[in-house]
N, C-alpha and C. Protein backbone atom coordinates (compact mmCIF):
# COMPACT_ATOMS: atom_id res chain seq x y z
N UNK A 1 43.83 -182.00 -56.81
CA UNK A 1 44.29 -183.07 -55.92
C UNK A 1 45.61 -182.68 -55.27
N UNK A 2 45.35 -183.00 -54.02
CA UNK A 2 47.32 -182.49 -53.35
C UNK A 2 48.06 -183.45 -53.43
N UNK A 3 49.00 -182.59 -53.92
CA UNK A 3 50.38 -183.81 -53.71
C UNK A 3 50.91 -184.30 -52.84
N UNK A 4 51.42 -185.02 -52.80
CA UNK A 4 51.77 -185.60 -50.95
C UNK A 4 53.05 -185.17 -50.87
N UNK A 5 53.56 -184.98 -49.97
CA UNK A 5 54.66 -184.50 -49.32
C UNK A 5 55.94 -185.25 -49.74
N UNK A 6 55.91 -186.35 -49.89
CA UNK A 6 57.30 -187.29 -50.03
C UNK A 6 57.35 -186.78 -51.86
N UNK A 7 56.13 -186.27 -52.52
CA UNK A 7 56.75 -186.07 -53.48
C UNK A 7 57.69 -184.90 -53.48
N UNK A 8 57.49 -183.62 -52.91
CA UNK A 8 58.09 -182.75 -52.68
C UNK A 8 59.60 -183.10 -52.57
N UNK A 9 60.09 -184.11 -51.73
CA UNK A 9 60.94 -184.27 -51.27
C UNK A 9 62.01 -184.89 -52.11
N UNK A 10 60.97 -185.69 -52.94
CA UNK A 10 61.73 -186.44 -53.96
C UNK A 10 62.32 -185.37 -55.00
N UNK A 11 61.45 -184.19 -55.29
CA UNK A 11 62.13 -183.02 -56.24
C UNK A 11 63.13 -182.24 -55.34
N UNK A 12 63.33 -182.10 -53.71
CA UNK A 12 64.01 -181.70 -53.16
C UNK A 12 65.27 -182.58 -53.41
N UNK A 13 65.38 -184.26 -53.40
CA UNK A 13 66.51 -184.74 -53.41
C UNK A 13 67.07 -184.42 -54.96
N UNK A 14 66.60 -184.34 -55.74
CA UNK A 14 66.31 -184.10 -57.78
C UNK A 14 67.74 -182.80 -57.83
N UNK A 15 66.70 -181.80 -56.75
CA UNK A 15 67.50 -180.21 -56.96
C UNK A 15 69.16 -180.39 -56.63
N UNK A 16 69.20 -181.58 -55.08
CA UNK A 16 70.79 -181.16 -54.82
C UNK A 16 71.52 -182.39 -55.63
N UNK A 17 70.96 -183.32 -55.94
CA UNK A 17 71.82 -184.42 -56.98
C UNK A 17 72.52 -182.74 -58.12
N UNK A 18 71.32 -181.86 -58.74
CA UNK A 18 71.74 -181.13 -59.61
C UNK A 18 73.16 -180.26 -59.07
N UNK A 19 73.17 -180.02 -57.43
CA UNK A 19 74.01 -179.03 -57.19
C UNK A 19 75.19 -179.93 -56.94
N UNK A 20 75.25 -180.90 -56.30
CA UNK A 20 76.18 -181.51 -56.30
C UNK A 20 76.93 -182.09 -57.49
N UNK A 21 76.69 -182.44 -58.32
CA UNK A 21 76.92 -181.85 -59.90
C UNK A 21 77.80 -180.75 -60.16
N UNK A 22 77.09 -179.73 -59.90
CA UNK A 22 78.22 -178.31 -60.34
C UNK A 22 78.83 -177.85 -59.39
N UNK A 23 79.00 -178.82 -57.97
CA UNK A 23 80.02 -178.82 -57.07
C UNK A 23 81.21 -179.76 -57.69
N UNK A 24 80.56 -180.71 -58.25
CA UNK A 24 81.79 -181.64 -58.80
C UNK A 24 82.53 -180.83 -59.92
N UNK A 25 81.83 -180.09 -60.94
CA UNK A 25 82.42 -179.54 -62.05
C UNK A 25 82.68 -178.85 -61.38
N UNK A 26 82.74 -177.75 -60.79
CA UNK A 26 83.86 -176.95 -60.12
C UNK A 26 84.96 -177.37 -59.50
N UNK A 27 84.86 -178.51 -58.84
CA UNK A 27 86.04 -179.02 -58.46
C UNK A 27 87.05 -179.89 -59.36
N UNK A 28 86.69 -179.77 -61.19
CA UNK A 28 87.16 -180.40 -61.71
C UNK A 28 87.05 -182.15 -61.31
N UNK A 29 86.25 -182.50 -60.67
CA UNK A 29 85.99 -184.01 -60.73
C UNK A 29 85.04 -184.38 -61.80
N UNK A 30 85.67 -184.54 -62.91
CA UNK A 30 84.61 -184.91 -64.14
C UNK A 30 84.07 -186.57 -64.26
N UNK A 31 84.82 -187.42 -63.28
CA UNK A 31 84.12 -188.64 -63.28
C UNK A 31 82.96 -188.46 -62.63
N UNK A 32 82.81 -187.60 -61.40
CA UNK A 32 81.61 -188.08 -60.33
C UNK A 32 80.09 -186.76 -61.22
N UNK A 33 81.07 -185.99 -61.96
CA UNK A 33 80.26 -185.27 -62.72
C UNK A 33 79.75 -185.87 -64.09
N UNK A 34 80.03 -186.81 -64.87
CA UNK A 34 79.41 -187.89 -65.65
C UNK A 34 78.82 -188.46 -64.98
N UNK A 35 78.61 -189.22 -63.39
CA UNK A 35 77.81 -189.98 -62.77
C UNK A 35 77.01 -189.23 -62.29
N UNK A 36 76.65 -188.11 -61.87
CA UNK A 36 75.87 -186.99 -61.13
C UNK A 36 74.75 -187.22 -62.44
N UNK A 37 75.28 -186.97 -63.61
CA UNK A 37 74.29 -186.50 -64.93
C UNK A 37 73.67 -187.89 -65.23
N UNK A 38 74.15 -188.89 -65.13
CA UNK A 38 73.37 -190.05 -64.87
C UNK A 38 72.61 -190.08 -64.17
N UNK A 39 72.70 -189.82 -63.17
CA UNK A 39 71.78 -190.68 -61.73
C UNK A 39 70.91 -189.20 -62.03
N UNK A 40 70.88 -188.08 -62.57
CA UNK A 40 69.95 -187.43 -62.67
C UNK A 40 68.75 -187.21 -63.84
N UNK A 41 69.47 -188.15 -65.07
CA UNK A 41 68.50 -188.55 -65.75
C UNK A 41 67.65 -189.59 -64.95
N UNK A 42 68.17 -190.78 -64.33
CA UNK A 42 67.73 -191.84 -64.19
C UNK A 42 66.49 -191.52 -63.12
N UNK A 43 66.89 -189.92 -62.83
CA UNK A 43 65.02 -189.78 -62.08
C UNK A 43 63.96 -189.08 -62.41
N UNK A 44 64.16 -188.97 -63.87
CA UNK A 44 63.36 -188.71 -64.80
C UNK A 44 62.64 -189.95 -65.23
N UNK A 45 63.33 -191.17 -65.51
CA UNK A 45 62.52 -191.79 -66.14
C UNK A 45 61.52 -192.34 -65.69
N UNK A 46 60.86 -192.19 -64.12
CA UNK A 46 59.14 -192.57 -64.05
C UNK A 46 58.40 -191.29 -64.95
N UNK A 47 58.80 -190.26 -64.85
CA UNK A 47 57.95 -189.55 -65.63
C UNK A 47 57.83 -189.49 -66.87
N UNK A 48 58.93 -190.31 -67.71
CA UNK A 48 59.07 -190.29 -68.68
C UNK A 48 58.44 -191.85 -69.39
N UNK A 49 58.18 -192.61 -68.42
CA UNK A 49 57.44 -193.82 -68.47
C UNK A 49 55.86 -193.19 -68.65
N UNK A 50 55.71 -192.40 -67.44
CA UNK A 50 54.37 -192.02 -67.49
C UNK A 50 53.50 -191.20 -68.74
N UNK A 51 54.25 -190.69 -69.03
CA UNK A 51 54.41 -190.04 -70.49
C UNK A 51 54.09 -190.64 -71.92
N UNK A 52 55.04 -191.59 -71.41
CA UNK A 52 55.45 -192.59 -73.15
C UNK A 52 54.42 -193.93 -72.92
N UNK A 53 54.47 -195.05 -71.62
CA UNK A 53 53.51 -195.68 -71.32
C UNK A 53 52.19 -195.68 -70.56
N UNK A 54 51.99 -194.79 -70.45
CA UNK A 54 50.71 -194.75 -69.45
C UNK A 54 51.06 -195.31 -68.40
N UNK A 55 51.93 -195.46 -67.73
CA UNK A 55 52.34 -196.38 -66.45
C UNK A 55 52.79 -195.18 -65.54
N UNK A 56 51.91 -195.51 -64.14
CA UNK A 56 52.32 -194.57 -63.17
C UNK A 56 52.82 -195.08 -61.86
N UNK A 57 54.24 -194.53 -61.03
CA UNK A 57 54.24 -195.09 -60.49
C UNK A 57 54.26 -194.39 -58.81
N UNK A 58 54.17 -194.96 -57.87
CA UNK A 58 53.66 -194.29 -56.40
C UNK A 58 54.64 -193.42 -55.88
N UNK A 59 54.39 -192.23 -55.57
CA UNK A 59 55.27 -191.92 -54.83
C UNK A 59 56.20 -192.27 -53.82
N UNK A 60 56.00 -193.33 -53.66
CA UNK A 60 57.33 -193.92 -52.57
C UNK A 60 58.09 -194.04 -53.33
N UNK A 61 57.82 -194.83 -54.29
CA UNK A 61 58.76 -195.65 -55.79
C UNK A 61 59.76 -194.19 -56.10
N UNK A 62 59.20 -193.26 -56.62
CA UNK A 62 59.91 -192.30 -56.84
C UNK A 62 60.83 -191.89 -56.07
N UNK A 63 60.37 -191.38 -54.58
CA UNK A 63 61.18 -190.80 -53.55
C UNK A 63 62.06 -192.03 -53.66
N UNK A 64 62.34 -193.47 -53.47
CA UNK A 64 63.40 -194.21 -53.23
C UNK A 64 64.27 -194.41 -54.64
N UNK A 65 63.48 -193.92 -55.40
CA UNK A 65 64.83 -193.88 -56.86
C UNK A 65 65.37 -192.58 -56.49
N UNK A 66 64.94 -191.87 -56.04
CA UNK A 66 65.71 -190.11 -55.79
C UNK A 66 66.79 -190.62 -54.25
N UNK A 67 65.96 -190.95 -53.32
CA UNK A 67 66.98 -190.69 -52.68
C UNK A 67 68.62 -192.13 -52.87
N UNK A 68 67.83 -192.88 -53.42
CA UNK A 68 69.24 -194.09 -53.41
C UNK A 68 70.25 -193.44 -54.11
N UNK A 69 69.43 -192.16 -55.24
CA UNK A 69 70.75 -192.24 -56.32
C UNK A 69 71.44 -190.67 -55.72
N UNK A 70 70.73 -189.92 -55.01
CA UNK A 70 71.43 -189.06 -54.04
C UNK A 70 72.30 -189.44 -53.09
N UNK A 71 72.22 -190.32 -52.64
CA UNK A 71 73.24 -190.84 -52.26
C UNK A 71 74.63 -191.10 -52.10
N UNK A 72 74.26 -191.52 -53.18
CA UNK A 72 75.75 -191.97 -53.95
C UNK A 72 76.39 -190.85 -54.61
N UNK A 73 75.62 -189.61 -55.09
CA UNK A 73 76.16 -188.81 -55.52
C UNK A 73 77.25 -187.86 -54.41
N UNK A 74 76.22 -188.12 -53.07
CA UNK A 74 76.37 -187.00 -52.29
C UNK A 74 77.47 -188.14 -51.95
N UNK A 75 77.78 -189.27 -51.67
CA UNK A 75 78.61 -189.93 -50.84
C UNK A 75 80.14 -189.63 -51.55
N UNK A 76 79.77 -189.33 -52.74
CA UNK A 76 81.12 -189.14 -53.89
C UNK A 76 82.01 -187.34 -53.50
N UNK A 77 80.46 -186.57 -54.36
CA UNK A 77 80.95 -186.19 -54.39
C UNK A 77 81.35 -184.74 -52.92
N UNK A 78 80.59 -185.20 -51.56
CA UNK A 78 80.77 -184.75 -50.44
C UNK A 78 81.50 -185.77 -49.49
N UNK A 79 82.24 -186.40 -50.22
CA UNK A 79 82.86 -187.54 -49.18
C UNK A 79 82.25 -188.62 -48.06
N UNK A 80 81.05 -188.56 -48.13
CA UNK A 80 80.79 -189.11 -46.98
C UNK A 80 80.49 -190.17 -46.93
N UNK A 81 81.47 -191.09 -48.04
CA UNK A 81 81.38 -192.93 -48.00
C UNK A 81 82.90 -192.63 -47.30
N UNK A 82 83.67 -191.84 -47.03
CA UNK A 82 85.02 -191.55 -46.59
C UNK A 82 84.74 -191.51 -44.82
N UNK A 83 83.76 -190.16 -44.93
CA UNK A 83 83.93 -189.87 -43.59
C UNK A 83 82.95 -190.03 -42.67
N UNK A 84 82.17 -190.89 -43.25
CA UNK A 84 81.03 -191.91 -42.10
C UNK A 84 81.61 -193.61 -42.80
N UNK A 85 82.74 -193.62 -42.64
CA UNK A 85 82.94 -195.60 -43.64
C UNK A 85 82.68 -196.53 -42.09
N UNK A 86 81.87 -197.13 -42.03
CA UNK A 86 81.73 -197.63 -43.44
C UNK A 86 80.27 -197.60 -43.26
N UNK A 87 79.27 -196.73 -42.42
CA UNK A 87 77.79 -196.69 -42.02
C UNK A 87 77.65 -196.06 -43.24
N UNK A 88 77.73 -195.26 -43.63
CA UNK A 88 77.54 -194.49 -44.87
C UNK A 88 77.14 -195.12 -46.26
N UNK A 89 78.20 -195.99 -46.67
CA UNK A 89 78.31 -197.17 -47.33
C UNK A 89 77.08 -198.17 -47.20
N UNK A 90 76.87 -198.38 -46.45
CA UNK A 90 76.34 -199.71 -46.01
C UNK A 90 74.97 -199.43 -46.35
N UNK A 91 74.43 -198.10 -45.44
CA UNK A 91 73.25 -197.77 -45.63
C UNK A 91 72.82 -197.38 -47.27
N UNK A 92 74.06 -196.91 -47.67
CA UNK A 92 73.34 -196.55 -48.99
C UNK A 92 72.77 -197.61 -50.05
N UNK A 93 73.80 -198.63 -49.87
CA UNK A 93 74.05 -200.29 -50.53
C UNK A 93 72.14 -200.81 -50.13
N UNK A 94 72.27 -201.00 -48.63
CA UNK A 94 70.84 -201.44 -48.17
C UNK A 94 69.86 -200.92 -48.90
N UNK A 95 69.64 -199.28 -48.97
CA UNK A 95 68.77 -198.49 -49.82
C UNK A 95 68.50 -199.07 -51.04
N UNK A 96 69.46 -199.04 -51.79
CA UNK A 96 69.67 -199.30 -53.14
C UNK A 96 68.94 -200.71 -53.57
N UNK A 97 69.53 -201.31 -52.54
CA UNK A 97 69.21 -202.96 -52.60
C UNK A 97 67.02 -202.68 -52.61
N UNK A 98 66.85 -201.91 -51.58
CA UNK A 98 65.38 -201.90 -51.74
C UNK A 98 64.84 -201.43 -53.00
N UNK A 99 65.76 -200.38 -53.44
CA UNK A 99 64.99 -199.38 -54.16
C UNK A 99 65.12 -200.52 -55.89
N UNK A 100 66.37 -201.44 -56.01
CA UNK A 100 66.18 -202.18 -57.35
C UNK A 100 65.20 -202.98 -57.43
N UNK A 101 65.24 -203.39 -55.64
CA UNK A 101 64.15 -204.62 -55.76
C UNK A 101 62.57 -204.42 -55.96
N UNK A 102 62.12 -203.10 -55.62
CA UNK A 102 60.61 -202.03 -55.51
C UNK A 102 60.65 -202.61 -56.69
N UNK A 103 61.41 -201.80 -57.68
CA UNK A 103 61.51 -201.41 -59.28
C UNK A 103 61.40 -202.72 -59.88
N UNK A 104 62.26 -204.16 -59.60
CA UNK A 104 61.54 -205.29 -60.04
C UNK A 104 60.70 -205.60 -59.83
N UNK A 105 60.24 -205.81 -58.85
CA UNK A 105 58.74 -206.15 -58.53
C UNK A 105 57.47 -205.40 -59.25
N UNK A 106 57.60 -204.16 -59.55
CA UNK A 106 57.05 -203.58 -60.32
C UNK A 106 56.98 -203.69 -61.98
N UNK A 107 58.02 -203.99 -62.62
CA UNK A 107 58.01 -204.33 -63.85
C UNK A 107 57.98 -205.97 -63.95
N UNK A 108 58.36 -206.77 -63.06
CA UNK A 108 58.06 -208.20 -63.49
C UNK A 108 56.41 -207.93 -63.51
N UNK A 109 55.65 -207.41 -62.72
CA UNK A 109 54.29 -207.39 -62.53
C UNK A 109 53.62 -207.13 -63.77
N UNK A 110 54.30 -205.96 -64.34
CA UNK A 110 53.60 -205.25 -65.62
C UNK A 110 54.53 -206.23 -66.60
N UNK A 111 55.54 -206.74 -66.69
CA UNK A 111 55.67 -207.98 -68.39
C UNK A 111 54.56 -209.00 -67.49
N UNK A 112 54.44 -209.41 -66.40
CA UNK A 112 53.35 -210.28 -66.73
C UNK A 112 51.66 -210.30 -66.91
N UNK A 113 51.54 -208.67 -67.03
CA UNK A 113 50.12 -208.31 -67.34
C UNK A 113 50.48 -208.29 -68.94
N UNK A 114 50.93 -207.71 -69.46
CA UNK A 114 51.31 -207.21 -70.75
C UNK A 114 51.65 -208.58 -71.70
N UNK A 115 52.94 -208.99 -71.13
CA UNK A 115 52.80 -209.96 -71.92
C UNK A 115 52.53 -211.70 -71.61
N UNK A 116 51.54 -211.64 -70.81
CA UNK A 116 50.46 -212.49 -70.29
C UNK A 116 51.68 -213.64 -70.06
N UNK A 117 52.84 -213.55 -69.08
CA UNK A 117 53.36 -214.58 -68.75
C UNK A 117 53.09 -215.65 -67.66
N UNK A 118 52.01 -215.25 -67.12
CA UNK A 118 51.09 -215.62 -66.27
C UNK A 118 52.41 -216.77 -64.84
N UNK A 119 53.11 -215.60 -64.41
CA UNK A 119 53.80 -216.03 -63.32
C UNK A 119 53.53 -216.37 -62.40
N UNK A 120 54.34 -217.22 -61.57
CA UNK A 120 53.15 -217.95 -60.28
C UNK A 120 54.44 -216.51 -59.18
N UNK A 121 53.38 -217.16 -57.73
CA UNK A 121 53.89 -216.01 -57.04
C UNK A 121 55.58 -215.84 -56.46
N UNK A 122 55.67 -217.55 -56.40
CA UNK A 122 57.12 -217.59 -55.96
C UNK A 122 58.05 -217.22 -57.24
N UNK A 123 57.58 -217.24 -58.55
CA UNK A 123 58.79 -216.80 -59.87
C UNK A 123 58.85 -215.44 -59.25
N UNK A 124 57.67 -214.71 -59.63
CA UNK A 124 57.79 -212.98 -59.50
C UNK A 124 58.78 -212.81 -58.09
N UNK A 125 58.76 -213.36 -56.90
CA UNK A 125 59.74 -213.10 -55.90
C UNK A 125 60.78 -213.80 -55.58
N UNK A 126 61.42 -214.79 -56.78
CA UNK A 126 62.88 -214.60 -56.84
C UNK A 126 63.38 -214.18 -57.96
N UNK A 127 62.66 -213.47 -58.75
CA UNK A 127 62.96 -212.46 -59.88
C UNK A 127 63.45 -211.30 -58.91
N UNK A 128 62.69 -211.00 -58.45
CA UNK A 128 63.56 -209.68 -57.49
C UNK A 128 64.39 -209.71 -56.73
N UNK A 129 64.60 -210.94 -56.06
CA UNK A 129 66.25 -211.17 -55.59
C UNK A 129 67.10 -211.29 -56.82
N UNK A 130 66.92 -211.72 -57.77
CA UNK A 130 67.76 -212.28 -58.60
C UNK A 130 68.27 -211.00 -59.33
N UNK A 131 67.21 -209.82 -59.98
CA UNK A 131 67.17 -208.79 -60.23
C UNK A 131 67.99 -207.76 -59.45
N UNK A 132 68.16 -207.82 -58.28
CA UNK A 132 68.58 -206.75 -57.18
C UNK A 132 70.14 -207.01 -57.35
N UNK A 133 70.79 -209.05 -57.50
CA UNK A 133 71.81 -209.04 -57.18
C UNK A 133 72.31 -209.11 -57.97
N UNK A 134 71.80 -209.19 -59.45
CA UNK A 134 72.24 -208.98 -60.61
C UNK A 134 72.92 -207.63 -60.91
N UNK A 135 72.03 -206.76 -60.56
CA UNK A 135 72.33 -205.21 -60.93
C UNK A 135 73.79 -204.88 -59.87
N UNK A 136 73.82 -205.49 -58.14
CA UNK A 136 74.97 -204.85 -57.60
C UNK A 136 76.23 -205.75 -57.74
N UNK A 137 76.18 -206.86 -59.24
CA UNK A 137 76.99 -207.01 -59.42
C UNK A 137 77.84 -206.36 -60.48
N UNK A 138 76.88 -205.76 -61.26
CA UNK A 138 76.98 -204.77 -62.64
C UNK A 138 77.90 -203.21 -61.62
N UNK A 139 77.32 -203.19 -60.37
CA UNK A 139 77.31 -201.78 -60.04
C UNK A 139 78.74 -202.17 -59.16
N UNK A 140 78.89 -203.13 -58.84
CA UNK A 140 80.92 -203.66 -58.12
C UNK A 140 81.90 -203.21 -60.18
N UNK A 141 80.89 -203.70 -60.32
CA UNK A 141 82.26 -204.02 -61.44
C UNK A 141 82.45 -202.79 -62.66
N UNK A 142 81.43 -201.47 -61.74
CA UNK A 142 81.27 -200.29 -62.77
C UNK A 142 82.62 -199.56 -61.38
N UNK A 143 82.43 -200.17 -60.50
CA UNK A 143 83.38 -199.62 -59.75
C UNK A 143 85.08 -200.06 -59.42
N UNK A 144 85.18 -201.35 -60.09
CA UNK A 144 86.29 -201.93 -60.04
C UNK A 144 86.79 -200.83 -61.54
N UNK A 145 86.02 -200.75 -62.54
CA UNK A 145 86.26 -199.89 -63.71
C UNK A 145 87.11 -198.74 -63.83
N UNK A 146 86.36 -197.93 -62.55
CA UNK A 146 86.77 -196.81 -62.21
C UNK A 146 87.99 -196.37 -61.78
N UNK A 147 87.99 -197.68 -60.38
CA UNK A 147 89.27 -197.32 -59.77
C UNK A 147 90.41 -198.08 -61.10
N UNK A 148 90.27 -198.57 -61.70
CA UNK A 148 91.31 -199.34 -62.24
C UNK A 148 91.91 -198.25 -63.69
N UNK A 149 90.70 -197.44 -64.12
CA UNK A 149 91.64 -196.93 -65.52
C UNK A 149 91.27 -195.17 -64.68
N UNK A 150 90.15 -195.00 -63.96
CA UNK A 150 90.51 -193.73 -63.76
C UNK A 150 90.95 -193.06 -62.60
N UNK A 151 91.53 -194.14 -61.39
CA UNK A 151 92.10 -193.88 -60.51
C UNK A 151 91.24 -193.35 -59.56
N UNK A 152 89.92 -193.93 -59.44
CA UNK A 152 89.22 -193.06 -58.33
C UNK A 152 89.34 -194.51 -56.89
N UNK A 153 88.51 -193.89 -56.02
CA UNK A 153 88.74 -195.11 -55.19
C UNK A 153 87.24 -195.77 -54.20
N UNK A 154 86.70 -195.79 -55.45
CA UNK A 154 85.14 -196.60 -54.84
C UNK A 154 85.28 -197.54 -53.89
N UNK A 155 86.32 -199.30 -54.12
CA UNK A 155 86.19 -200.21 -53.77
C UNK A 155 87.60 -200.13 -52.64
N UNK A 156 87.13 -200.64 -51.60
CA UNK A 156 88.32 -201.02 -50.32
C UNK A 156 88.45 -202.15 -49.99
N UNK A 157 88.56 -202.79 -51.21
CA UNK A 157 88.94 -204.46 -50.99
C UNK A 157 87.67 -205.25 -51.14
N UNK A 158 88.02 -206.54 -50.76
CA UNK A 158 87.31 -207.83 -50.67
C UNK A 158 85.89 -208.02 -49.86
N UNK A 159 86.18 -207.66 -48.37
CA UNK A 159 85.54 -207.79 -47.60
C UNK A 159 84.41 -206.31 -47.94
N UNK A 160 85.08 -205.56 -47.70
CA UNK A 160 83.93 -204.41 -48.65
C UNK A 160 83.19 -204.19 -49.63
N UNK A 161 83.46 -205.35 -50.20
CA UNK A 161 82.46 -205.45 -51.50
C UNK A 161 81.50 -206.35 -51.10
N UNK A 162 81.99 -207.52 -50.79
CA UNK A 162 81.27 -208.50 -50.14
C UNK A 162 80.14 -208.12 -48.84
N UNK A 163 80.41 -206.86 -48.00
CA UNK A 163 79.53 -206.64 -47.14
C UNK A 163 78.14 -205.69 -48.19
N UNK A 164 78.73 -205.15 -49.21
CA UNK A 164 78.15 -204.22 -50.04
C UNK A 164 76.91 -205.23 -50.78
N UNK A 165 77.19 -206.77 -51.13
CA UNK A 165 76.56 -207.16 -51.56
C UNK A 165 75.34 -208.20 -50.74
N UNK A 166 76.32 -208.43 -49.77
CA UNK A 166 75.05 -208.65 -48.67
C UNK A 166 74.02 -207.47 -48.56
N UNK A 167 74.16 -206.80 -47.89
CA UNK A 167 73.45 -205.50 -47.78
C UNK A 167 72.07 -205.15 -48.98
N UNK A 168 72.65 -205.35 -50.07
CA UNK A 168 71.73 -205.42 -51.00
C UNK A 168 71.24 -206.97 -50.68
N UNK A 169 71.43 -207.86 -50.88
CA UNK A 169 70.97 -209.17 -50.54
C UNK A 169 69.99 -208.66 -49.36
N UNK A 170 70.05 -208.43 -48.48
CA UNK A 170 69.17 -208.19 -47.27
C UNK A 170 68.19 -206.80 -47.49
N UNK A 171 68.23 -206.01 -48.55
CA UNK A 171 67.20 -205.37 -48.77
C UNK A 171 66.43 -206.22 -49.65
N UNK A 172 66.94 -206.90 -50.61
CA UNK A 172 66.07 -207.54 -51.95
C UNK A 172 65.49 -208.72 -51.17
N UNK A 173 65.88 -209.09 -50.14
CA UNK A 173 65.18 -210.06 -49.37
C UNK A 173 64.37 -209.76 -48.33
N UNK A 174 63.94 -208.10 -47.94
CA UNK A 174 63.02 -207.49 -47.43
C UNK A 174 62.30 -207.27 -48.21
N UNK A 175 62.30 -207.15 -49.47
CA UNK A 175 61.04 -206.59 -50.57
C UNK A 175 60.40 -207.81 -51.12
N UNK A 176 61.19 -208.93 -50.98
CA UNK A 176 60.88 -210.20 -51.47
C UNK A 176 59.71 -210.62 -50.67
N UNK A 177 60.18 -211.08 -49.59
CA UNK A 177 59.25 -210.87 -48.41
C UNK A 177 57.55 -210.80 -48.47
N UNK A 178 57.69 -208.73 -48.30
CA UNK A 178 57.21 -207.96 -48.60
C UNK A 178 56.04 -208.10 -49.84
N UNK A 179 56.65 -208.48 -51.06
CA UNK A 179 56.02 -208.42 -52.11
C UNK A 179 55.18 -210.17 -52.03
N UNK A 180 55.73 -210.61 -51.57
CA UNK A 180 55.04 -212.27 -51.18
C UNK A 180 54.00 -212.36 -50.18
N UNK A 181 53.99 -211.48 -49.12
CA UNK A 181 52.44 -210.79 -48.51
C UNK A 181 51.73 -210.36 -49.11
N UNK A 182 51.93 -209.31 -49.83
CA UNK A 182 51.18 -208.25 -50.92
C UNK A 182 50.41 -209.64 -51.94
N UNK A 183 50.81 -210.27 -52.75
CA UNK A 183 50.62 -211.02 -53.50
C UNK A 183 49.78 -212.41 -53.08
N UNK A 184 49.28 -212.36 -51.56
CA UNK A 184 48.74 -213.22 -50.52
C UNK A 184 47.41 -212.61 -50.84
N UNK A 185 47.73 -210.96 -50.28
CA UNK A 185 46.29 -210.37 -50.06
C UNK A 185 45.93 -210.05 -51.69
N UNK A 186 46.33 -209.74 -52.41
CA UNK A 186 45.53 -208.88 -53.84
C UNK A 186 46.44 -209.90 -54.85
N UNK A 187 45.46 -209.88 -55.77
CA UNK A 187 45.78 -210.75 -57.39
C UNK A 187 46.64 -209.44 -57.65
N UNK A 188 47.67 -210.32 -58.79
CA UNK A 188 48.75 -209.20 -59.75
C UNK A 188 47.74 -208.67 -60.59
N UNK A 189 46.18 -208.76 -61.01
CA UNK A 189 45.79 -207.94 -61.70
C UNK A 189 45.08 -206.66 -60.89
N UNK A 190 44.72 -206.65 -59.89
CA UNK A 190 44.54 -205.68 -58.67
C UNK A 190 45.68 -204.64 -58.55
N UNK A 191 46.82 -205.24 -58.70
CA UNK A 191 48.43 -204.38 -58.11
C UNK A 191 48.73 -203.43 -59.14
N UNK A 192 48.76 -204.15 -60.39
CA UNK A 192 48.60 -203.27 -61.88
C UNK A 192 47.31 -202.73 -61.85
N UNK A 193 46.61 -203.00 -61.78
CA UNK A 193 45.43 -201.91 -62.08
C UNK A 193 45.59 -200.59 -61.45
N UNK A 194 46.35 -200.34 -60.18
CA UNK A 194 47.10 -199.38 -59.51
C UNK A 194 48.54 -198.94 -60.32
N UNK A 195 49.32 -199.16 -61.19
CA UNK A 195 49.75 -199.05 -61.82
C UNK A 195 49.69 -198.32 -63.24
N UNK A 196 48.87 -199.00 -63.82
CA UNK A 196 48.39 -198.36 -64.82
C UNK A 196 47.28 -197.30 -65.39
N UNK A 197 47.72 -196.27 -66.00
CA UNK A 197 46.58 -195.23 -66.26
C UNK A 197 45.69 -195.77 -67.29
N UNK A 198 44.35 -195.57 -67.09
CA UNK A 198 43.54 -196.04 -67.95
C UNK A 198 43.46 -195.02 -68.79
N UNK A 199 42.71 -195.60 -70.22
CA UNK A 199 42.76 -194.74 -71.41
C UNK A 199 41.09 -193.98 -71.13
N UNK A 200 41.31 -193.16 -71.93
CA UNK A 200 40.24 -192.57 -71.87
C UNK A 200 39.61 -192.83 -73.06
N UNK A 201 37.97 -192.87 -72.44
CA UNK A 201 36.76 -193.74 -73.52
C UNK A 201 36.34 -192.36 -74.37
N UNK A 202 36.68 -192.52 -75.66
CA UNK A 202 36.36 -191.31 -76.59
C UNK A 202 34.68 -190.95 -76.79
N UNK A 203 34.89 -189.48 -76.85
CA UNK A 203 33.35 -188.60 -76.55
C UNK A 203 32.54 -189.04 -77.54
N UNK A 204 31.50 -189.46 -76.79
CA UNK A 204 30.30 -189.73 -77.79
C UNK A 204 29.81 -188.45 -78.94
């Protein structure tokens, strides 16, 4: 079977998260080099889902966990939340905002196959707003962290955070959307059944 192309791309974004990494350790920036090694586990774990749960997920899903968290790496540690500010920023925030909200929508789907919470359609789509703005409030205040004990300089005030969290607001409210069409045309047991790998029926 061929692989499709965006997967390629997604191991293309995988390789320079890695180089940008040992651009940071060379430059002695060991904060953005603890975050590099993060955001490069964190695109392991569909495969490592697929692995451990039988749960597979689409190549888009992937390519937008690779490229949101390239991003941010590259925005760190190549400057360019500095020297595109604040388009740079913004776009990445928007990304991100899609790429948490994909990822909820996808696991509210599977706890409610799994553990038969039998959600109506409007819960599952303000779980993913709620989900999206939950996380970029976790992700302001991993950055207020930073600048405050290790002197880096993520946050530029008030109004910059605040546009940061709109931004995500307006992606998680494109997937919301999005996922509220989807959920028009096909039952959540249709969407998971695309989701999940079936077991295999042992040889007679």
């Amino acid at each position: 079977m061929k692989r499709p192309i965006g997967l390629y791309l997604a191991y293309l974004f995988q390789f320079l998260i890695a180089a940008n990494v040992l651009l940071a350790l060379s430059l002695g920036e060991y904060s953005q080099v603890f975050t590099g090694v993060i955001a490069l586990g964190l695109t392991l774990v569909p495969a490592v889902a697929t692995h451990r749960w039988s749960i597979t997920l689409p190549w888009q899903v992937n390519l937008l966990i690779v490229l949101s968290l390239y991003l941010h790496i590259a925005g760190e540690t190549r400057g360019f939340y500095m020297l595109y500010y604040p388009y740079y920023d913004k776009i990445a925030h928007l990304i991100s905002g899609i790429t948490v909200s994909v990822l909820a929508f996808v696991i509210v789907l599977l706890l409610d196959r799994f553990s038969r919470l039998n959600l109506s359609r409007w819960m599952i789509v303000g779980f993913v707003v709620i989900a999206a703005m939950a996380m970029e409030g976790f992700w302001e205040i991993y950055e207020w962290l930073f600048d405050t004990f290790l002197g880096t300089n993520l946050q530029h005030g008030l109004d910059d955070t605040m546009l940061d969290m709109i931004f995500v607001l307006v992606g998680s409210v494109i997937v919301a959307l999005a996922g509220n069409r989807y959920l028009t045309r096909f039952s959540k047991e249709e969407i998971t059944d695309t989701l999940v790998i079936p077991e295999e029926s042992p040889a007679e």
